[in-house]
N, C-alpha and C. Protein backbone atom coordinates (compact mmCIF):
# COMPACT_ATOMS: atom_id res chain seq x y z
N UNK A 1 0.85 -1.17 0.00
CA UNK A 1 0.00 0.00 0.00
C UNK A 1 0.89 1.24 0.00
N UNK A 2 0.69 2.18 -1.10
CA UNK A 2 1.38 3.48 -0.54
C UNK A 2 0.75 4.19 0.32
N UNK A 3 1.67 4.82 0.47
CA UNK A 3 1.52 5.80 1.88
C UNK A 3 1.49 7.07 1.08
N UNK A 4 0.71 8.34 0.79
CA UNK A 4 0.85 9.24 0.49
C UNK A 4 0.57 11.25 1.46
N UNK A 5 1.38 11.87 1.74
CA UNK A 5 1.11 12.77 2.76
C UNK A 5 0.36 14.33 1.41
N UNK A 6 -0.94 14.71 2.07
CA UNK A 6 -1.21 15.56 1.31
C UNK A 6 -0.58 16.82 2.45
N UNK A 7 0.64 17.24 1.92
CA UNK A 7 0.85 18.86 2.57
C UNK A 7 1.40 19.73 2.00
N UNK A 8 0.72 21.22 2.35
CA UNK A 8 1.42 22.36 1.45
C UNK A 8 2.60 22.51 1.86
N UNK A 9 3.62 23.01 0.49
CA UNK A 9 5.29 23.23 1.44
C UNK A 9 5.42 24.47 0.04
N UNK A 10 6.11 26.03 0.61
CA UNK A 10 6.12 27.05 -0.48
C UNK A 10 7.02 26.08 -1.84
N UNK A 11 6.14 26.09 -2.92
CA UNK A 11 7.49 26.16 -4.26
C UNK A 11 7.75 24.48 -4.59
N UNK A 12 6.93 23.87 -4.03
CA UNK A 12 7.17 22.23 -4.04
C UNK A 12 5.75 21.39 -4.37
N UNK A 13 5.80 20.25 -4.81
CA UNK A 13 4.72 19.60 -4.26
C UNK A 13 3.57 19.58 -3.38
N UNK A 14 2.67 19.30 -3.21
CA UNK A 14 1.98 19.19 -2.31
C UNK A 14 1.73 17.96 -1.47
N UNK A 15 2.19 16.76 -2.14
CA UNK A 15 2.01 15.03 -2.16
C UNK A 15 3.47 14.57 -1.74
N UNK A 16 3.36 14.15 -0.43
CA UNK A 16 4.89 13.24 -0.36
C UNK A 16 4.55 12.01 -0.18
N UNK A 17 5.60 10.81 -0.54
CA UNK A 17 5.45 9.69 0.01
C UNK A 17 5.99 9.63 1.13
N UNK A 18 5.12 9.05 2.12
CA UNK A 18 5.78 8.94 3.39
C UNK A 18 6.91 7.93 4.05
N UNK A 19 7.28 6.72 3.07
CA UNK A 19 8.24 6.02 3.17
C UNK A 19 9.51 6.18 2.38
N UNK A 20 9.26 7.22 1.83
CA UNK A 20 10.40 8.23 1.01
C UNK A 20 11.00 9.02 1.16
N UNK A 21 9.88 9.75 1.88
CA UNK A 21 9.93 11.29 1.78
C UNK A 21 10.19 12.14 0.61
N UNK A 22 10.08 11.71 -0.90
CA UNK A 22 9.97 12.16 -1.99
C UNK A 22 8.57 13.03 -2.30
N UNK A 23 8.65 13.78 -2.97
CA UNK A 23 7.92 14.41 -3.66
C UNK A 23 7.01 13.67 -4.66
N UNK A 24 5.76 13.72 -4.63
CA UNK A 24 4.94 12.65 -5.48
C UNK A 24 3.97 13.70 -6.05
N UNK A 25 4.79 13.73 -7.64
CA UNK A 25 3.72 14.71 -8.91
C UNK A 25 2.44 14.14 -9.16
N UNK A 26 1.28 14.97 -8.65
CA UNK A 26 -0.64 14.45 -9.15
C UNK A 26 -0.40 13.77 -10.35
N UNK A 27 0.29 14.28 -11.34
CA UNK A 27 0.04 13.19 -12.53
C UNK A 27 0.39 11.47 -12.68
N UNK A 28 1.31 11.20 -11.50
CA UNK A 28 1.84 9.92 -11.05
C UNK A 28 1.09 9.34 -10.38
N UNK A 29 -0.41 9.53 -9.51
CA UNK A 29 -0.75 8.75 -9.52
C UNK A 29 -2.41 8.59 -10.12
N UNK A 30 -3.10 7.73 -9.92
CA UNK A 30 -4.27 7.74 -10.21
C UNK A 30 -5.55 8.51 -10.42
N UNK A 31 -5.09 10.21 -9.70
CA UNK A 31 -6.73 10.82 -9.85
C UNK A 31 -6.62 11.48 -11.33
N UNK A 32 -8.28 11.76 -10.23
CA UNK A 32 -8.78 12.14 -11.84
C UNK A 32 -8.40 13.47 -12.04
N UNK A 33 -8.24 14.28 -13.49
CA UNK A 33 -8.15 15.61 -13.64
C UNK A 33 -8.57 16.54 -12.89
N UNK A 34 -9.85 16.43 -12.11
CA UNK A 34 -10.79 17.53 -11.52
C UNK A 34 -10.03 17.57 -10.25
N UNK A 35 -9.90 16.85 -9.52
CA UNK A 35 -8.95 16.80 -8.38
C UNK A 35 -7.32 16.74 -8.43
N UNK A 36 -6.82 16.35 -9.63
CA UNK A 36 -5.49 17.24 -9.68
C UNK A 36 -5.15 18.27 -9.70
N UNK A 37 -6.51 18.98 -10.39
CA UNK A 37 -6.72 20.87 -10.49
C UNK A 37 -6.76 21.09 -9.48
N UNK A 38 -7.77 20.81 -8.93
CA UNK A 38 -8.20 21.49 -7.30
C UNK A 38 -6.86 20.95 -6.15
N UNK A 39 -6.14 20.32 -6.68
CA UNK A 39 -4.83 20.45 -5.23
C UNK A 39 -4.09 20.98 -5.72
N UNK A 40 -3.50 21.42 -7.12
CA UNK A 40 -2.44 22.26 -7.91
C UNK A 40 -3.18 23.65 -7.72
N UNK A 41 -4.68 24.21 -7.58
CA UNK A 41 -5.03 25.54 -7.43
C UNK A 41 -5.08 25.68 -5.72
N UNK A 42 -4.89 24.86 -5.19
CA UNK A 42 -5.17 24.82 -3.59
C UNK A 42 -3.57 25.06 -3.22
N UNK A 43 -2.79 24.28 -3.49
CA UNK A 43 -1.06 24.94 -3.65
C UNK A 43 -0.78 25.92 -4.18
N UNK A 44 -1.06 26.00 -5.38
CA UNK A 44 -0.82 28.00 -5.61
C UNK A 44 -1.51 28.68 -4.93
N UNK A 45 -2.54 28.93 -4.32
CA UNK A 45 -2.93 29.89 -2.83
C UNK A 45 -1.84 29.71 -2.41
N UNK A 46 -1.32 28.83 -1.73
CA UNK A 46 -0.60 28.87 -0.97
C UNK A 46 1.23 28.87 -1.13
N UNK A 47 2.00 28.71 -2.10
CA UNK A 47 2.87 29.54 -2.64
C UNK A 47 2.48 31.08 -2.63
N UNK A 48 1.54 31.40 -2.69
CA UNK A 48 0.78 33.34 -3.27
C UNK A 48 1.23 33.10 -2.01
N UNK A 49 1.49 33.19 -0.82
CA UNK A 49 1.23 33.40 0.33
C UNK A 49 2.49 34.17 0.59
N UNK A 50 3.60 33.32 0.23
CA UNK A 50 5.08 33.65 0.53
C UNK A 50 5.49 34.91 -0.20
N UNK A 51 5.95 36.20 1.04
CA UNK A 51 6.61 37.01 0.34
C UNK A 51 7.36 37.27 0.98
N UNK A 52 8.82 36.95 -0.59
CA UNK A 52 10.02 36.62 -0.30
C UNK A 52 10.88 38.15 -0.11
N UNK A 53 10.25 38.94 -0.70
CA UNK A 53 10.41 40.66 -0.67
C UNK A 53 10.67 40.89 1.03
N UNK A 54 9.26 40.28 1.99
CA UNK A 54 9.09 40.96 2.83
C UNK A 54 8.31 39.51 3.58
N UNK A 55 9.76 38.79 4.41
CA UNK A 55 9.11 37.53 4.83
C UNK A 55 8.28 37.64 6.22
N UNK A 56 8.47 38.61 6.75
CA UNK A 56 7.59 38.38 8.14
C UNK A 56 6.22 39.11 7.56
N UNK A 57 5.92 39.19 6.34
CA UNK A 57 4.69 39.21 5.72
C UNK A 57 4.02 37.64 5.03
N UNK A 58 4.67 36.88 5.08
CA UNK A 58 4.37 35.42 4.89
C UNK A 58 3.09 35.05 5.57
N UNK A 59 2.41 34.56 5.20
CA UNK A 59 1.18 33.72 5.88
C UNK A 59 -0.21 34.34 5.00
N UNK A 60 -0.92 33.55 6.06
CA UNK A 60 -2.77 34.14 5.94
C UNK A 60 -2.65 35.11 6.80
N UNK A 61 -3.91 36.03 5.65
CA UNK A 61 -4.41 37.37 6.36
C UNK A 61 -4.98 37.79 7.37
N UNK A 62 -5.71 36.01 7.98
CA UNK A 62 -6.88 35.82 8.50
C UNK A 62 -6.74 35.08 9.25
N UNK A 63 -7.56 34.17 10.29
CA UNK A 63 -7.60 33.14 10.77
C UNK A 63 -8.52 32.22 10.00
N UNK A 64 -9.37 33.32 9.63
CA UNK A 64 -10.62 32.36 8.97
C UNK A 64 -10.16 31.75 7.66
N UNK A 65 -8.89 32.81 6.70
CA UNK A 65 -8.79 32.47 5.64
C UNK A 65 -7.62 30.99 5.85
N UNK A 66 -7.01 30.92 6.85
CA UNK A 66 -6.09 30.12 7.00
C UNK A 66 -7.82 28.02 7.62
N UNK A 67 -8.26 28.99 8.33
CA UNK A 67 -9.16 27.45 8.43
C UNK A 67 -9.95 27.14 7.10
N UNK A 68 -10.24 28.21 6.03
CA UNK A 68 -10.64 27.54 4.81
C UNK A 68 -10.03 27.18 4.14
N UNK A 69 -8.56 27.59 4.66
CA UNK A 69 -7.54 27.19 3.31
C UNK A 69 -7.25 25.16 3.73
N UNK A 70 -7.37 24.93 5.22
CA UNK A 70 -7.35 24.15 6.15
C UNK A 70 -8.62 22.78 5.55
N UNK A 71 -9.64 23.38 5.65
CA UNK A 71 -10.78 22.48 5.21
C UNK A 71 -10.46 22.36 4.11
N UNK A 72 -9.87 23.10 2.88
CA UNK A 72 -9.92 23.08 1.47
C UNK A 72 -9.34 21.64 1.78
N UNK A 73 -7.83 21.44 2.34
CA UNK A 73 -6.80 20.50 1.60
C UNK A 73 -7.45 19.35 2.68
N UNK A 74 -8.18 19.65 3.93
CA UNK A 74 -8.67 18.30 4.42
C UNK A 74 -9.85 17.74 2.99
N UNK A 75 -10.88 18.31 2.89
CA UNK A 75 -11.51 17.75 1.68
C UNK A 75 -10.95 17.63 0.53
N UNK A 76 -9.75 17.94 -0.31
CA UNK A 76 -8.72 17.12 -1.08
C UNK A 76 -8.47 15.96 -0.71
N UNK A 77 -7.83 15.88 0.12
CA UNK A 77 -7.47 14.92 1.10
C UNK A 77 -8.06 13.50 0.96
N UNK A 78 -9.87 13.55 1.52
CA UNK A 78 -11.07 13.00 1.39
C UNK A 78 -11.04 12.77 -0.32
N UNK A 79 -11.38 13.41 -1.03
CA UNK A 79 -11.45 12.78 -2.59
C UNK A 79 -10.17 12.13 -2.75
N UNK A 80 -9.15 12.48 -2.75
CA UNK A 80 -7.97 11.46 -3.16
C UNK A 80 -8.39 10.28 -2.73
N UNK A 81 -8.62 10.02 -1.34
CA UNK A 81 -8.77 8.71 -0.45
C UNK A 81 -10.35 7.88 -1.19
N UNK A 82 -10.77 8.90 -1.58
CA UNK A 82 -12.03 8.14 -2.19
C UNK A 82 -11.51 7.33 -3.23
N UNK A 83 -10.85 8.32 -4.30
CA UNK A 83 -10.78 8.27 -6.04
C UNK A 83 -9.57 6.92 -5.91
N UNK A 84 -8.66 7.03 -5.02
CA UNK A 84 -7.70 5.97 -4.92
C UNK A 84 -7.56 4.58 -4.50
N UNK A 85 -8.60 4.48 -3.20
CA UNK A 85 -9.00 3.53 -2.69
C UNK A 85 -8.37 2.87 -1.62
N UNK A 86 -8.34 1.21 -1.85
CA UNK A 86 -7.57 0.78 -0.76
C UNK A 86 -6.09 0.61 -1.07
N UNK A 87 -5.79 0.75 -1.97
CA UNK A 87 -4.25 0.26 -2.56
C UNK A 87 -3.42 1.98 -2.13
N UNK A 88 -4.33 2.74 -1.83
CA UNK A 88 -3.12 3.79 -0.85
C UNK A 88 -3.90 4.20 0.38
N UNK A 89 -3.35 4.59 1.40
CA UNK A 89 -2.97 5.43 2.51
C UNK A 89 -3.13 6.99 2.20
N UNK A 90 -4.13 7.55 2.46
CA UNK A 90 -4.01 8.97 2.51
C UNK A 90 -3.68 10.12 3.83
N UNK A 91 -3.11 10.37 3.81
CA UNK A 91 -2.76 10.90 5.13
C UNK A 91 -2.73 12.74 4.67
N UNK A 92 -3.50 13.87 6.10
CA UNK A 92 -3.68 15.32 5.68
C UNK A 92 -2.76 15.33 6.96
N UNK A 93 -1.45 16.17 6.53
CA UNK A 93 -0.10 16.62 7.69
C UNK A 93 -0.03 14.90 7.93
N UNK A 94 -0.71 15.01 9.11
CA UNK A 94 0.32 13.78 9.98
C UNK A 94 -0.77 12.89 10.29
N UNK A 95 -1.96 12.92 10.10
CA UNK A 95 -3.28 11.94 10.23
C UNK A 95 -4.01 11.12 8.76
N UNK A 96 -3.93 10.16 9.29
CA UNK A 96 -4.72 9.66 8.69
C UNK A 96 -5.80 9.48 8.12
N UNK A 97 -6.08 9.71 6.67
CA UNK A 97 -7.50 10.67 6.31
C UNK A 97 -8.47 9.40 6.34
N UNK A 98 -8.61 8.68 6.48
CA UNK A 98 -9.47 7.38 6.68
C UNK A 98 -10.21 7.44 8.49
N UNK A 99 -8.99 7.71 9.31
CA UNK A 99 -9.42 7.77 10.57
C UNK A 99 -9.92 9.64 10.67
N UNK A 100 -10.07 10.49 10.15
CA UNK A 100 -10.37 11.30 10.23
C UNK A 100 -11.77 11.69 9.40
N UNK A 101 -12.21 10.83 8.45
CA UNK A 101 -13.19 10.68 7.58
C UNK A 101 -14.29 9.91 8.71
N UNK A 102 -13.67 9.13 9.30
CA UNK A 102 -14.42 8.54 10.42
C UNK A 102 -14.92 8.79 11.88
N UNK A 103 -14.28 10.50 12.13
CA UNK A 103 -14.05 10.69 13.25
C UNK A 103 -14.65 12.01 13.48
N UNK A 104 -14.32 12.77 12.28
CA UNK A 104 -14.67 14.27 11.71
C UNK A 104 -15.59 14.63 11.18
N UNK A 105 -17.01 14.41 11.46
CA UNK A 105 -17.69 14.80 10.81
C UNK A 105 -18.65 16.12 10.96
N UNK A 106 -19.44 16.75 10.50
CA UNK A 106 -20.19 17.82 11.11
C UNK A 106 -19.26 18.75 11.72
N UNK A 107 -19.77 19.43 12.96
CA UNK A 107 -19.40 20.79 13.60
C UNK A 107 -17.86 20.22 14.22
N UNK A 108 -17.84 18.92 14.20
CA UNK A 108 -16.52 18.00 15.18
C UNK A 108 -15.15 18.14 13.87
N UNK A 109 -15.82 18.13 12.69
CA UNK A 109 -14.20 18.76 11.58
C UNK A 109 -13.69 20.41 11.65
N UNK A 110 -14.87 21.35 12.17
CA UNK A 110 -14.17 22.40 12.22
C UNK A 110 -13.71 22.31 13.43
N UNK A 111 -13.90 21.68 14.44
CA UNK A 111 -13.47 21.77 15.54
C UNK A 111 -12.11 21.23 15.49
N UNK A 112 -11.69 20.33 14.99
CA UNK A 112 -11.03 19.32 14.67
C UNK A 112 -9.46 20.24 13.86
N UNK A 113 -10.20 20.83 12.72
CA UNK A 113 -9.57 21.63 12.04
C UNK A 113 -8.73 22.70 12.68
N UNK A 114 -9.50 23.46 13.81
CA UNK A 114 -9.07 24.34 14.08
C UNK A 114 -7.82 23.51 15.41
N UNK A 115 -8.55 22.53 15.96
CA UNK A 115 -7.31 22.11 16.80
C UNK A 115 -5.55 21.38 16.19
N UNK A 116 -6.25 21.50 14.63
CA UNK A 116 -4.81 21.04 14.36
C UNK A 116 -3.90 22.32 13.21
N UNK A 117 -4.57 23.40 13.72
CA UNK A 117 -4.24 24.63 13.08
C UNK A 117 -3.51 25.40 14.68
N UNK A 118 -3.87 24.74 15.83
CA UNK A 118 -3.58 25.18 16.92
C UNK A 118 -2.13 24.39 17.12
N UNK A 119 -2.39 23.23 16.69
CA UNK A 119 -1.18 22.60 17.28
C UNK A 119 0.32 22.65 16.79
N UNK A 120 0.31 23.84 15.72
CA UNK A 120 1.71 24.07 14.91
C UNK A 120 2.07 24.24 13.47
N UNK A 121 0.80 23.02 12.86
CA UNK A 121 0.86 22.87 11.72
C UNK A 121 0.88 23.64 11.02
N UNK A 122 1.65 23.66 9.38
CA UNK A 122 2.26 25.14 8.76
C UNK A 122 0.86 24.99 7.97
């Protein structure tokens, strides 16, 4: 089974393998077009973010814009794990999107969201 990590990093990938730690390009594995768009336009937000001019201007504007940017790549996350199945591992940062699909649902994912926006995560 692969192991695949969906996380934003400025200027890189968004997809690592986690028994690699390589960089894993959307076109390598299985999804479909509509969801390769939507994590390649969900990473450029977030490259836009970095300014290299003026770095302690880096980040979200917002809190709010940083928890939608948050839900965006958890529900990426969720379609990959759908579109891919059992033959990979989807993992959003450092969880497991299978146990979080199971755990997160309703008012308990923003809650959820916001506690792992609390706990460090870039």
């Amino acid at each position: 089974m692969d192991r695949i990590k969906s996380q934003p990093d400025y200027s890189c990938e968004p997809l690592w393998d986690l028994d690699s730690a390589h960089f894993v390009e959307p076109q390598n594995i299985p999804l479909c077009l509509k969801t390769a768009n939507r994590l390649r336009k969900w990473q450029a937000y977030y490259d836009s973010l970095l300014d290299l001019d003026e770095p302690y201007n880096t980040g979200f504007k917002s809190k709010g814009d940083r928890e939608a940017f948050e839900k965006e790549g958890l529900a990426i996350a969720r379609q990959m794990q759908a579109e891919l199945g059992e033959s990979y591992e989807i993992y959003y940062r450092d969880q497991p999107v299978r146990f979080l699909v199971e755990n997160l649902e309703g008012d308990r994912l923003r809650l959820a969201t916001t506690d792992l926006l609390n706990s460090g995560g870039s």
